[in-house]
Structure formats: structure tokens, C-alpha cells
N, C-alpha and C. Protein backbone atom coordinates (compact mmCIF):
# COMPACT_ATOMS: atom_id res chain seq x y z
N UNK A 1 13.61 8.12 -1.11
CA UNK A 1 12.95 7.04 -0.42
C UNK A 1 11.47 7.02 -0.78
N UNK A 2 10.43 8.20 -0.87
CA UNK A 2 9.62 8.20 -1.07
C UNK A 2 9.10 7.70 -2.89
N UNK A 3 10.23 7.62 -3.67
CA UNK A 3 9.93 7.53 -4.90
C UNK A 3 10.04 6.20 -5.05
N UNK A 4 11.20 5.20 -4.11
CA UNK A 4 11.19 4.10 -4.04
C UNK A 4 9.99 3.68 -3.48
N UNK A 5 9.65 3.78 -2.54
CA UNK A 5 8.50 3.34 -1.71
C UNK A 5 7.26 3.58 -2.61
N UNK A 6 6.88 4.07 -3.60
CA UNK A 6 5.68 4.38 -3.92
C UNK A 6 5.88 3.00 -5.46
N UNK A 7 7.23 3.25 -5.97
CA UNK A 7 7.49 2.32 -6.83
C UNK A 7 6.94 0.79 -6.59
N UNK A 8 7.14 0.36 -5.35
CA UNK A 8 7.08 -0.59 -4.94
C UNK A 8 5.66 -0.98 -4.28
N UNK A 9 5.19 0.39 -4.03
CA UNK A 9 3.81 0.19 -3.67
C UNK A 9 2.95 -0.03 -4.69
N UNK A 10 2.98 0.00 -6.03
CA UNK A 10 2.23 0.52 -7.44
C UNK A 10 2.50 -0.79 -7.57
N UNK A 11 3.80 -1.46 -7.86
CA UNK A 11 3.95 -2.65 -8.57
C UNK A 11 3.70 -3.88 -7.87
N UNK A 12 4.07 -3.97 -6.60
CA UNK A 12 3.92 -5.16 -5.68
C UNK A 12 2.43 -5.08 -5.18
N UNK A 13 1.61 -4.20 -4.85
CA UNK A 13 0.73 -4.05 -3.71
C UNK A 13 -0.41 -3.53 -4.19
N UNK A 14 -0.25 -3.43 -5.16
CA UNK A 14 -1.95 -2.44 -5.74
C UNK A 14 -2.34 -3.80 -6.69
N UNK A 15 -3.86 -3.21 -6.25
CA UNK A 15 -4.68 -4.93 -7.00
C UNK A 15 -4.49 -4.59 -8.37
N UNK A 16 -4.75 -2.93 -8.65
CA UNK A 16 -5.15 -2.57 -9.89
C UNK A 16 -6.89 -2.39 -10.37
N UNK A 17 -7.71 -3.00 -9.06
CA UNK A 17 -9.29 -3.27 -9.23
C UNK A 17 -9.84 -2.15 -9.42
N UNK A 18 -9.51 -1.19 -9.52
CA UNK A 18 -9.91 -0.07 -9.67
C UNK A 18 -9.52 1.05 -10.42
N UNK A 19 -10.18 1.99 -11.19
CA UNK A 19 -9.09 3.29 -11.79
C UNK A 19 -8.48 4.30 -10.65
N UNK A 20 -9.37 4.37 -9.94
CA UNK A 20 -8.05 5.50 -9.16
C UNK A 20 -7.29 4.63 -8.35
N UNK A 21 -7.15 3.59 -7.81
CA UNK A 21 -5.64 2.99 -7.72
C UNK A 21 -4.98 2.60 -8.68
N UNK A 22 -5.47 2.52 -9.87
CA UNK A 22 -4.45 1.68 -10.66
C UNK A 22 -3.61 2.51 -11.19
N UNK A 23 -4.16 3.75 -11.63
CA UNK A 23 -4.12 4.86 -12.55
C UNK A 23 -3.03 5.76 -11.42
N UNK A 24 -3.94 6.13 -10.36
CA UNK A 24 -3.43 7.14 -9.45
C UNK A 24 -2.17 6.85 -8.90
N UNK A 25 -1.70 5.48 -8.31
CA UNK A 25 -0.30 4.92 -7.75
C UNK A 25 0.56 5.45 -9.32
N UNK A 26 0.24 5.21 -10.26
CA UNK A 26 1.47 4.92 -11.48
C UNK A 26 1.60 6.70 -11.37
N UNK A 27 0.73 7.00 -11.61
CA UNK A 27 0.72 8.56 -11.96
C UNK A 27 1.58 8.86 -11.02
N UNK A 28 1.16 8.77 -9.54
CA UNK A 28 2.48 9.24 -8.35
C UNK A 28 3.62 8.16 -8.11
N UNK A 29 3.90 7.83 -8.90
CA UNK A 29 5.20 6.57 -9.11
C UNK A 29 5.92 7.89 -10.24
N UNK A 30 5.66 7.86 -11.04
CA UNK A 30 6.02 8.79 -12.15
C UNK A 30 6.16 10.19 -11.71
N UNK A 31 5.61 10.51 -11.16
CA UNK A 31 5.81 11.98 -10.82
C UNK A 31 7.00 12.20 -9.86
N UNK A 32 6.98 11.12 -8.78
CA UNK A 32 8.15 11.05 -8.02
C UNK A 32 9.26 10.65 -8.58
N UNK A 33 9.44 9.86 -9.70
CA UNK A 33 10.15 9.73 -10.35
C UNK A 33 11.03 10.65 -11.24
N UNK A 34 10.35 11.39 -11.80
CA UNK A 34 10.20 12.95 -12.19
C UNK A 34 11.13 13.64 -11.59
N UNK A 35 10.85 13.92 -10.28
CA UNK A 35 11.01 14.73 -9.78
C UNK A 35 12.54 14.26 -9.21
N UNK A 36 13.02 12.61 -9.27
CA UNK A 36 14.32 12.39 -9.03
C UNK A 36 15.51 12.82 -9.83
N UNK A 37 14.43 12.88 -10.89
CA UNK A 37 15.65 12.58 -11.99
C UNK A 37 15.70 14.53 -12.52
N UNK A 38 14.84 15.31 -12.03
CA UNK A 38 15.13 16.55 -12.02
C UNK A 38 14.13 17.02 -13.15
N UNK A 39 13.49 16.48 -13.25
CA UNK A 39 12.31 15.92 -14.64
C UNK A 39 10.91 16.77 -14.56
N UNK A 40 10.60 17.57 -13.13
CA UNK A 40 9.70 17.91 -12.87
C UNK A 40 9.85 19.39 -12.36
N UNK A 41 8.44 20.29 -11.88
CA UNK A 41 8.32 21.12 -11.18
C UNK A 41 7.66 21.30 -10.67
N UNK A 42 8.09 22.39 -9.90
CA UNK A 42 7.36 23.09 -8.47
C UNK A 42 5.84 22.17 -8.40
N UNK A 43 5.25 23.09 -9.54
CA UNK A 43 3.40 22.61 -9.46
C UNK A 43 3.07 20.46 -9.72
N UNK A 44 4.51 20.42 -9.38
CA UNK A 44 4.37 18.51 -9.71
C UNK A 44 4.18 18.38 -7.97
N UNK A 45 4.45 19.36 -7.19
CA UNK A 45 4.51 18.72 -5.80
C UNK A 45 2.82 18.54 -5.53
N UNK A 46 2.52 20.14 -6.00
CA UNK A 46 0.58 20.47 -5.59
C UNK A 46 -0.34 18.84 -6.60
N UNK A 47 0.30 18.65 -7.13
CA UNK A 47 0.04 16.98 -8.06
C UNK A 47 -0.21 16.07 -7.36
N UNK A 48 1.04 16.08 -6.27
CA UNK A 48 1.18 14.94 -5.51
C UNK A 48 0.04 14.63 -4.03
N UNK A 49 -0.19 16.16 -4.01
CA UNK A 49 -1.60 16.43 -2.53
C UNK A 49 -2.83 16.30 -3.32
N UNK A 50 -3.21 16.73 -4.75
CA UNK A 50 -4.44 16.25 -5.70
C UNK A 50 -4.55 14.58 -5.78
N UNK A 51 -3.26 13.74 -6.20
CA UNK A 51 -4.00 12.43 -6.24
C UNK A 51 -4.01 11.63 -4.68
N UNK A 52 -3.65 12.14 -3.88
CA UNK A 52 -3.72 11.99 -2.59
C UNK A 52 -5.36 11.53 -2.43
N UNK A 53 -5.63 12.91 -2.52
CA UNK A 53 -7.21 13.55 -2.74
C UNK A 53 -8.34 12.34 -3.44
N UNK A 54 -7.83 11.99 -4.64
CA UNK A 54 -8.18 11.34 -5.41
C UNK A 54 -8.11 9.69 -4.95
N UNK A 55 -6.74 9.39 -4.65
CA UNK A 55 -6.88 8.12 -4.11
C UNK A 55 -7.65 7.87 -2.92
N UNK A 56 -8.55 8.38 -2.45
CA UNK A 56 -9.42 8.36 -0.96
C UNK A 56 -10.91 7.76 -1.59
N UNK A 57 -10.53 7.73 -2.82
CA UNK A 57 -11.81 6.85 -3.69
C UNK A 57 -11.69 5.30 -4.03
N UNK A 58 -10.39 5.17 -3.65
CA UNK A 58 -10.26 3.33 -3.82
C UNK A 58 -11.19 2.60 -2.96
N UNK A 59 -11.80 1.33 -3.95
CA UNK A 59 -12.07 0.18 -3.14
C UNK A 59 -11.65 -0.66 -2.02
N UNK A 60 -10.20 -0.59 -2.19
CA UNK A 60 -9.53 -0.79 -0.65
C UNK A 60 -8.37 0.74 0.22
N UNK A 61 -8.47 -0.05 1.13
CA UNK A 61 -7.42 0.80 2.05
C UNK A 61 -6.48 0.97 1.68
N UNK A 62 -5.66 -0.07 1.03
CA UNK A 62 -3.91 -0.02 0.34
C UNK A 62 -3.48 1.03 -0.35
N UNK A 63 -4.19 1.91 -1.19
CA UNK A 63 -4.07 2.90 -2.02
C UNK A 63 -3.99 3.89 -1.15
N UNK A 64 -5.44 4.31 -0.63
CA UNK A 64 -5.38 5.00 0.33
C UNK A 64 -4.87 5.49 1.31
N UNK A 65 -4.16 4.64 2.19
CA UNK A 65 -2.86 4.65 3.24
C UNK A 65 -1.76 4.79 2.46
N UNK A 66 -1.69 4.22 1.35
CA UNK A 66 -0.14 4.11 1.19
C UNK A 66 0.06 5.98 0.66
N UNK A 67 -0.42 6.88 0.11
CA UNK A 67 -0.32 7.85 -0.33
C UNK A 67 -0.16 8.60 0.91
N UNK A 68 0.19 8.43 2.49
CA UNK A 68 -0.34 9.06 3.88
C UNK A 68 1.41 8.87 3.76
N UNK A 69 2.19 8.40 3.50
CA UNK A 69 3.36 8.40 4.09
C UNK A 69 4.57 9.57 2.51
N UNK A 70 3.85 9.30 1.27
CA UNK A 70 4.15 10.55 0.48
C UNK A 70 3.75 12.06 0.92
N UNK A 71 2.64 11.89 1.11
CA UNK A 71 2.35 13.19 1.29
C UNK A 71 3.16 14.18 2.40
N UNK A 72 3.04 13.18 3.45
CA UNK A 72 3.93 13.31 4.65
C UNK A 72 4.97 14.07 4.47
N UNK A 73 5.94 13.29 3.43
CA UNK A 73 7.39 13.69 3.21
C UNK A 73 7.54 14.82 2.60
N UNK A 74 6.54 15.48 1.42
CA UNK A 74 6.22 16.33 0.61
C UNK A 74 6.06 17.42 1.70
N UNK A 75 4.73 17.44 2.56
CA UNK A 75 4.49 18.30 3.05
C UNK A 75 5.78 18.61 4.19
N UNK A 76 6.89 17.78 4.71
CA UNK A 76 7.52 17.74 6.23
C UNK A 76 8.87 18.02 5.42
N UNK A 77 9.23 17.74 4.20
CA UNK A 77 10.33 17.86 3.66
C UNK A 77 10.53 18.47 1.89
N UNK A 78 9.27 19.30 2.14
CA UNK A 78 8.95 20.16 0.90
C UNK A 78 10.48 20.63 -0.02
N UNK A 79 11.46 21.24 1.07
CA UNK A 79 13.09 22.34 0.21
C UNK A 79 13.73 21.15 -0.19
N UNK A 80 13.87 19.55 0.17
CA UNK A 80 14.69 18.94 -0.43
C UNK A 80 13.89 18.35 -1.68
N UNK A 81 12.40 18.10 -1.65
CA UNK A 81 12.19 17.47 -2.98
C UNK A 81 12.16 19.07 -4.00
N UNK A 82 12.20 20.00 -3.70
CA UNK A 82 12.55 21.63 -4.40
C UNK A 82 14.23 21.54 -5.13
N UNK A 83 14.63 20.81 -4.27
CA UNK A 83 16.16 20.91 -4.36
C UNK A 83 16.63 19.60 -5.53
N UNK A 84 15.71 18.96 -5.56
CA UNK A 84 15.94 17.48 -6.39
C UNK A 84 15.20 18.17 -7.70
N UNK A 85 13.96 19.26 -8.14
CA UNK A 85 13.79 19.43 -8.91
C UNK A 85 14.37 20.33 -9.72
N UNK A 86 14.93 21.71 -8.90
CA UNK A 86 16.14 22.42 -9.17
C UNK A 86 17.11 21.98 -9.56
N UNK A 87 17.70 20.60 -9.72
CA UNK A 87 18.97 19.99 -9.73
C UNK A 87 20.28 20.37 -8.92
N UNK A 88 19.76 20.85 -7.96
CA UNK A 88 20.57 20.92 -6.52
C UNK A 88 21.25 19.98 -6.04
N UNK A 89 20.26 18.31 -5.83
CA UNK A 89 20.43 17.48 -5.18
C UNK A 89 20.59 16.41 -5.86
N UNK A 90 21.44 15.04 -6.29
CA UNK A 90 21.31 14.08 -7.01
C UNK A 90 21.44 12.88 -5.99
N UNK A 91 20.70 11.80 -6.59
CA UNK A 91 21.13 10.54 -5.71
C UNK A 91 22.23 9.80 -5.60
N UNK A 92 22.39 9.48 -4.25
CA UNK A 92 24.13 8.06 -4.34
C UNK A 92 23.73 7.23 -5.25
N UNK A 93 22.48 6.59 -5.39
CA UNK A 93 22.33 5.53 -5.74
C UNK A 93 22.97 4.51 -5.20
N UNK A 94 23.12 4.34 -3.69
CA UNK A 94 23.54 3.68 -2.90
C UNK A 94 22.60 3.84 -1.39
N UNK A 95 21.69 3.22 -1.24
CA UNK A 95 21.16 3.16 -0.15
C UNK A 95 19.84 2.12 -0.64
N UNK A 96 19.81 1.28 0.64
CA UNK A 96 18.80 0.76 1.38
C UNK A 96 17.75 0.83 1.62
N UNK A 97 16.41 0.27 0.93
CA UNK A 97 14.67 0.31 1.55
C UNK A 97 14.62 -1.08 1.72
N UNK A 98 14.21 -0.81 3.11
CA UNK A 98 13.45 -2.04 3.52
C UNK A 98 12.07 -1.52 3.83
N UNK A 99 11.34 -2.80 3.09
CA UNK A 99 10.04 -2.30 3.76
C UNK A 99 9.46 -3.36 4.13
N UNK A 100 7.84 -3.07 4.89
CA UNK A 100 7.50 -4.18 5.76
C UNK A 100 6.13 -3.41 5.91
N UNK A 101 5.28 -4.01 4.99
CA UNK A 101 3.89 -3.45 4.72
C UNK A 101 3.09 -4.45 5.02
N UNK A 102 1.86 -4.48 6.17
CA UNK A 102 1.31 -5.58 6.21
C UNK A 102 0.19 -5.05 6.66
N UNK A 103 -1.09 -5.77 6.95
CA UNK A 103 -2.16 -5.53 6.68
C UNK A 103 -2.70 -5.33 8.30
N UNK A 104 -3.10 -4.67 9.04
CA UNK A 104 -3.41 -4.92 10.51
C UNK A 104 -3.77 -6.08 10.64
N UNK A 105 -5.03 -7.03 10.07
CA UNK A 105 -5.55 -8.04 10.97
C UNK A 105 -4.03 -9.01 10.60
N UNK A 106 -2.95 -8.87 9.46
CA UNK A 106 -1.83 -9.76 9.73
C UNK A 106 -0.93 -9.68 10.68
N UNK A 107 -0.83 -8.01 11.33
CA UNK A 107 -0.45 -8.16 12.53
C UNK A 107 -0.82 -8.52 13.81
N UNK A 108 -2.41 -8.61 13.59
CA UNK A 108 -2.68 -9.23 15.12
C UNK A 108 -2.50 -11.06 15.07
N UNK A 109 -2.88 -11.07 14.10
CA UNK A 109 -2.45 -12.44 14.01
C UNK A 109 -1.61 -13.29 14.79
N UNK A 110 -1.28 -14.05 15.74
CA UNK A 110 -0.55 -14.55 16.18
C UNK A 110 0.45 -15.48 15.58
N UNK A 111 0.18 -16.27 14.77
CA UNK A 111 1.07 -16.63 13.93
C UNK A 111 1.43 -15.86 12.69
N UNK A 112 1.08 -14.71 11.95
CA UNK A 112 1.50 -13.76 11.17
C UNK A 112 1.04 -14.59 9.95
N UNK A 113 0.02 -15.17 10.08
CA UNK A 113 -0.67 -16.01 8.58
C UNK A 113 -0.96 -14.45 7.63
N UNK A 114 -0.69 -14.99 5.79
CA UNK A 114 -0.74 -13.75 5.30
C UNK A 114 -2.16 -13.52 4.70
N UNK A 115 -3.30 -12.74 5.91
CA UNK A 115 -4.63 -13.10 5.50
C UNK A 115 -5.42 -12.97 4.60
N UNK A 116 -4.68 -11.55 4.10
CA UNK A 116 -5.09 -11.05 2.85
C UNK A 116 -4.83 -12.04 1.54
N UNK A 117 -4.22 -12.48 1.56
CA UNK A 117 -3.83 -13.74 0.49
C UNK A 117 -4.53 -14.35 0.96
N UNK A 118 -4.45 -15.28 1.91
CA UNK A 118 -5.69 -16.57 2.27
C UNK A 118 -7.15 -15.98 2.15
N UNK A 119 -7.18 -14.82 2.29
CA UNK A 119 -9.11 -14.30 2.04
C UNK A 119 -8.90 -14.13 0.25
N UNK A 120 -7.90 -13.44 -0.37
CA UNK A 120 -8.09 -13.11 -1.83
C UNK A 120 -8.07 -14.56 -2.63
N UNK A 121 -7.61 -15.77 -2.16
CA UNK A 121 -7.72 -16.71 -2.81
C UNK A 121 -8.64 -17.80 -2.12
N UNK A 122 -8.90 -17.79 -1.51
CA UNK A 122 -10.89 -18.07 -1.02
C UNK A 122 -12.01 -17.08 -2.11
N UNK A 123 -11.87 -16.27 -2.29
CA UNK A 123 -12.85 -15.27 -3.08
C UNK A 123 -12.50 -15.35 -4.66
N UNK A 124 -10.87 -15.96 -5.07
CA UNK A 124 -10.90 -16.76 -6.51
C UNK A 124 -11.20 -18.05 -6.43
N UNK A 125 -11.81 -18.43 -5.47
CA UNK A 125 -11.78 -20.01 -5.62
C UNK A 125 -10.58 -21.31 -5.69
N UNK A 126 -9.26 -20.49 -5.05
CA UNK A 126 -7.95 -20.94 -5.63
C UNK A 126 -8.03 -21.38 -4.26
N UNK A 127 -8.54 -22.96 -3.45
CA UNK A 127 -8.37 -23.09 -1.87
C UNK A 127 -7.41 -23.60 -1.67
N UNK A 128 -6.47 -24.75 -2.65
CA UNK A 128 -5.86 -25.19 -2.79
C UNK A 128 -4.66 -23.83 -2.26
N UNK A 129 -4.79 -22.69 -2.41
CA UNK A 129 -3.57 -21.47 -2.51
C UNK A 129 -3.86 -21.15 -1.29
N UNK A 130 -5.22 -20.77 -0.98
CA UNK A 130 -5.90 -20.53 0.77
C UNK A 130 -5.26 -21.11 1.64
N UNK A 131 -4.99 -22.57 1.45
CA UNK A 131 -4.41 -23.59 2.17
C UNK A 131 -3.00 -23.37 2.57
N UNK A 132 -2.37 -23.26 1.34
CA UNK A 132 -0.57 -22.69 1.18
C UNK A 132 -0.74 -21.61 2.26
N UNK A 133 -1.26 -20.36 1.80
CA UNK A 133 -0.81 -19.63 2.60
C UNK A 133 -0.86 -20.00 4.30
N UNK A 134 -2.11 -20.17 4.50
CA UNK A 134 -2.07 -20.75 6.20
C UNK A 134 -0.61 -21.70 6.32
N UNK A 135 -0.50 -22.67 5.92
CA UNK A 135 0.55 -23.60 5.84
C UNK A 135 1.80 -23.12 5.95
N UNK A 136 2.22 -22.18 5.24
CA UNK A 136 3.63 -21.09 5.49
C UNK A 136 3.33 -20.47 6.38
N UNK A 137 2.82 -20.33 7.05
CA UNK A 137 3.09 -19.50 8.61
C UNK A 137 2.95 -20.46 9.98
N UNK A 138 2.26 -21.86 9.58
CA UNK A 138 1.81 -22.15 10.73
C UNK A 138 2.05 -23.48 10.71
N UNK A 139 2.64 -24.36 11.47
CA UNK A 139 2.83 -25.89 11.44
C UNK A 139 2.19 -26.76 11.63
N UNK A 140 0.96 -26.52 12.36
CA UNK A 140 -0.26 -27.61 12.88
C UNK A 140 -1.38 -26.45 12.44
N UNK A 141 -1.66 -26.48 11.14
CA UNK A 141 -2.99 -25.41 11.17
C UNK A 141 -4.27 -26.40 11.57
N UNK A 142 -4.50 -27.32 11.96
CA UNK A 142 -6.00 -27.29 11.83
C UNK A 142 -6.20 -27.80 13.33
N UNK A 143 -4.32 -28.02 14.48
CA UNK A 143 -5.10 -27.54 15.53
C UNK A 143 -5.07 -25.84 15.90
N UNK A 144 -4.35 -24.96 15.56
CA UNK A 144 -4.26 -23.65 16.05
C UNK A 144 -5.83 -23.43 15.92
N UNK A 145 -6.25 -23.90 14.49
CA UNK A 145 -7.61 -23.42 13.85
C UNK A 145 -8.66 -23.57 14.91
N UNK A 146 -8.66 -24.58 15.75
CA UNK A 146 -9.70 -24.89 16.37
C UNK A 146 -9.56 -24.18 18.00
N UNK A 147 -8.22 -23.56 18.47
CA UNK A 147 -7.96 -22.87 19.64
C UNK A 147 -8.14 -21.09 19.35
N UNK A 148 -8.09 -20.76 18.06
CA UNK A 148 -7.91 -19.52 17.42
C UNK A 148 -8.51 -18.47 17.89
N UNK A 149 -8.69 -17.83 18.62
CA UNK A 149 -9.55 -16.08 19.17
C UNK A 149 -9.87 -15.56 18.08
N UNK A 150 -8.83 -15.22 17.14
CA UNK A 150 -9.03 -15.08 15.70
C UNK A 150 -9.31 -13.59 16.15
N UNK A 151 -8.04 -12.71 16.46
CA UNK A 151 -7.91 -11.46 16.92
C UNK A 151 -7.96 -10.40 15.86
N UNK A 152 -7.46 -11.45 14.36
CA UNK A 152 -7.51 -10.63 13.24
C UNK A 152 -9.14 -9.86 12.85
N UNK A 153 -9.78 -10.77 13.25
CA UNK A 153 -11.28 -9.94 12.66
C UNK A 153 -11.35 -8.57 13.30
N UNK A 154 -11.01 -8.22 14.49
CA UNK A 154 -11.39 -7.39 15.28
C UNK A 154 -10.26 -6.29 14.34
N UNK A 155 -9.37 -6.72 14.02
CA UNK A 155 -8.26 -5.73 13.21
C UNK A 155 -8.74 -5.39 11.84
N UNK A 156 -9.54 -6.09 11.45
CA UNK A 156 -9.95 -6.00 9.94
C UNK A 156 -10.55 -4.73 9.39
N UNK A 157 -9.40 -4.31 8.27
CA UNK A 157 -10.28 -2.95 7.97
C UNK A 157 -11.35 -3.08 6.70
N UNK A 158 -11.85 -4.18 6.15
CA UNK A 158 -12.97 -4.85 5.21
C UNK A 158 -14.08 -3.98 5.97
N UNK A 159 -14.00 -3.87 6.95
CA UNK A 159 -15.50 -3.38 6.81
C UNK A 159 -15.68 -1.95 6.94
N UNK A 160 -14.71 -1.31 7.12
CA UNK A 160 -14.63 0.17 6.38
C UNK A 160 -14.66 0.05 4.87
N UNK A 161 -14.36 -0.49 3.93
CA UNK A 161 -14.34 -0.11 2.91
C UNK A 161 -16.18 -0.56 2.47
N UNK A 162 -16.84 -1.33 3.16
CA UNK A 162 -18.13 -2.63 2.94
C UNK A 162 -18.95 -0.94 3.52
N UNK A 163 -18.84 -0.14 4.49
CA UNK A 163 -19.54 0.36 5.11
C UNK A 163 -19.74 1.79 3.94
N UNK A 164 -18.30 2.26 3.42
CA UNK A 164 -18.43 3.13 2.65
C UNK A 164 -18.77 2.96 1.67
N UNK A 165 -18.83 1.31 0.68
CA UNK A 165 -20.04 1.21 -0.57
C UNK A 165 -21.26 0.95 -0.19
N UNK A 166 -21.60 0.86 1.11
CA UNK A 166 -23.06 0.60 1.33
C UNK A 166 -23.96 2.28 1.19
N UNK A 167 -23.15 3.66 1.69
CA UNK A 167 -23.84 4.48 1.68
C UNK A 167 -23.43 5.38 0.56
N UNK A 168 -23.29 4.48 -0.37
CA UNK A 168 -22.64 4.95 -1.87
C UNK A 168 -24.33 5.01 -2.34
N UNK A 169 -24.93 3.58 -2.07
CA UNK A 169 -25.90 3.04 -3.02
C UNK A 169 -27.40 3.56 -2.37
């Protein structure tokens, strides 16, 4: 699960804006991978807590969090990924990931608009796409717009990442 989940985190969900997400997700996509197919060892697990380490340097949160639920499994279920590198353990290749990754201020959201898309295509200039997205979640956007609390800001983790390049410089 964890090798799926990281697969999907690398390819669907990482901007790529950066080298240690772009670099660091593939690297632990591959290593978990590795380690399915019986491909790896022991010292590939201590790999997996180094780019952990490493990904805590991304420009956004996505990298960052998403490596909190590998490590997890590594550290909480260390003898079975031992057992997958031993060739102990092989997969059904029959099972199920669902996943459901979303951004906090999209969960406070009341209508579940996908904000991160509507802010990333405001900042390409693509408004015409800004627009879409509000539009797929919401049927009357420009009255919600004008009743809105707009609960998402208060959820927004932008300004953790704004706060940690400010005392970069």
C-alpha cells in the first residue's frame, strides 16, 4: 500500500517545482518499489527516514506530508517490509487503494471547490481554468461568492511555507 500510495503521490500530486520534491518522491517511489519486488535491502529502509529528512525542504507542504504516512508504515510495520525484501512475502496483486488527498482549506470549504487548482491557475494566468474549477463544485458561484466566510483561508497552509522562505532570506 505504501508503494502504491507514494506512486501516486510522485505522479499525480507533486508539482515537480523543486529538486527535493521532484527528485526525492521518485527516489522513494523506487525504493518502495524495490523493495516490492524483493529488489532491495535492509539499509533501503534507513533511505526511506533520510529522504523523509530531506523532503522537509520542499517549497510546498505536499511533499512534505505526504512522506509522514511512509515513514509511519516503515517505522510501525518495519518485519513485513523485512519480509518483502527477504522474499518471504509476495503480492496478490489483487487489492484496492483508494485515496482521497485534499488540501485542508479544500476541506473547509463548504462547497469542496478544488482551491488549489483555482489559486494555481490564477497565478498561470489561465482564469478562464480558475473559473472551471469554481464552476465544478458549485452551481450559482457568484452568489455563494458574495455570502462566502471563506473558512478556507483560515485552513490555508500557504503561509507556512511564505513564513519559512521569509526567514530563509
Amino acid at each position: 500500500m505504501a508503494a502504491e500510495y507514494m506512486r501516486r503521490v510522485q505522479t499525480l500530486y507533486c508539482c515537480g517545482k523543486c529538486t527535493p520534491g521532484k527528485k526525492g518522491t521518485k527516489v522513494l517511489m523506487d525504493t518502495l518499489a524495490a523493495i516490492l519486488g524483493g529488489n532491495a535491502t535492509e539499509a533501503d529502509l534507513d533511505t526511506i527516514e533520510d529522504l523523509t529528512k530531506l523532503l522537509e525542504n520542499c517549497k510546498c507542504t505536499l511533499c512534505q506530508s505526504s512522506t509522514v504516512p511512509v515513514l509511519d508504515a516503515v517505522k510501525n510495520f518495519r518485519n513485513d517490509f523485512l519480509a518483502y525484501i527477504n522474499g518471504g512475502r509476495k503480492t496478490s496483486g489483487e487489492f484496492r487503494y483508494i485515496e482521497k488527498y485534499t488540501a485542508p482549506c479544500q476541506d473547509k470549504c463548504p462547497a469542496h471547490i478544488d482551491i488549489p487548482a483555482y489559486i494555481e491557475a490564477i497565478k498561470e494566468y489561465y482564469f478562464d481554468h480558475s473559473l472551471g474549477a469554481i464552476r465544478d463544485s458549485m452551481p450559482l458561484p457568484s452568489v455563494c461568492g458574495r455570502v462566502c466566510p471563506h473558512p478556507c483561508e483560515t485552513a490555508c497552509r500557504r503561509k507556512n511555507v511564505m513564513n519559512r522562505s521569509a526567514s530563509w532570506c
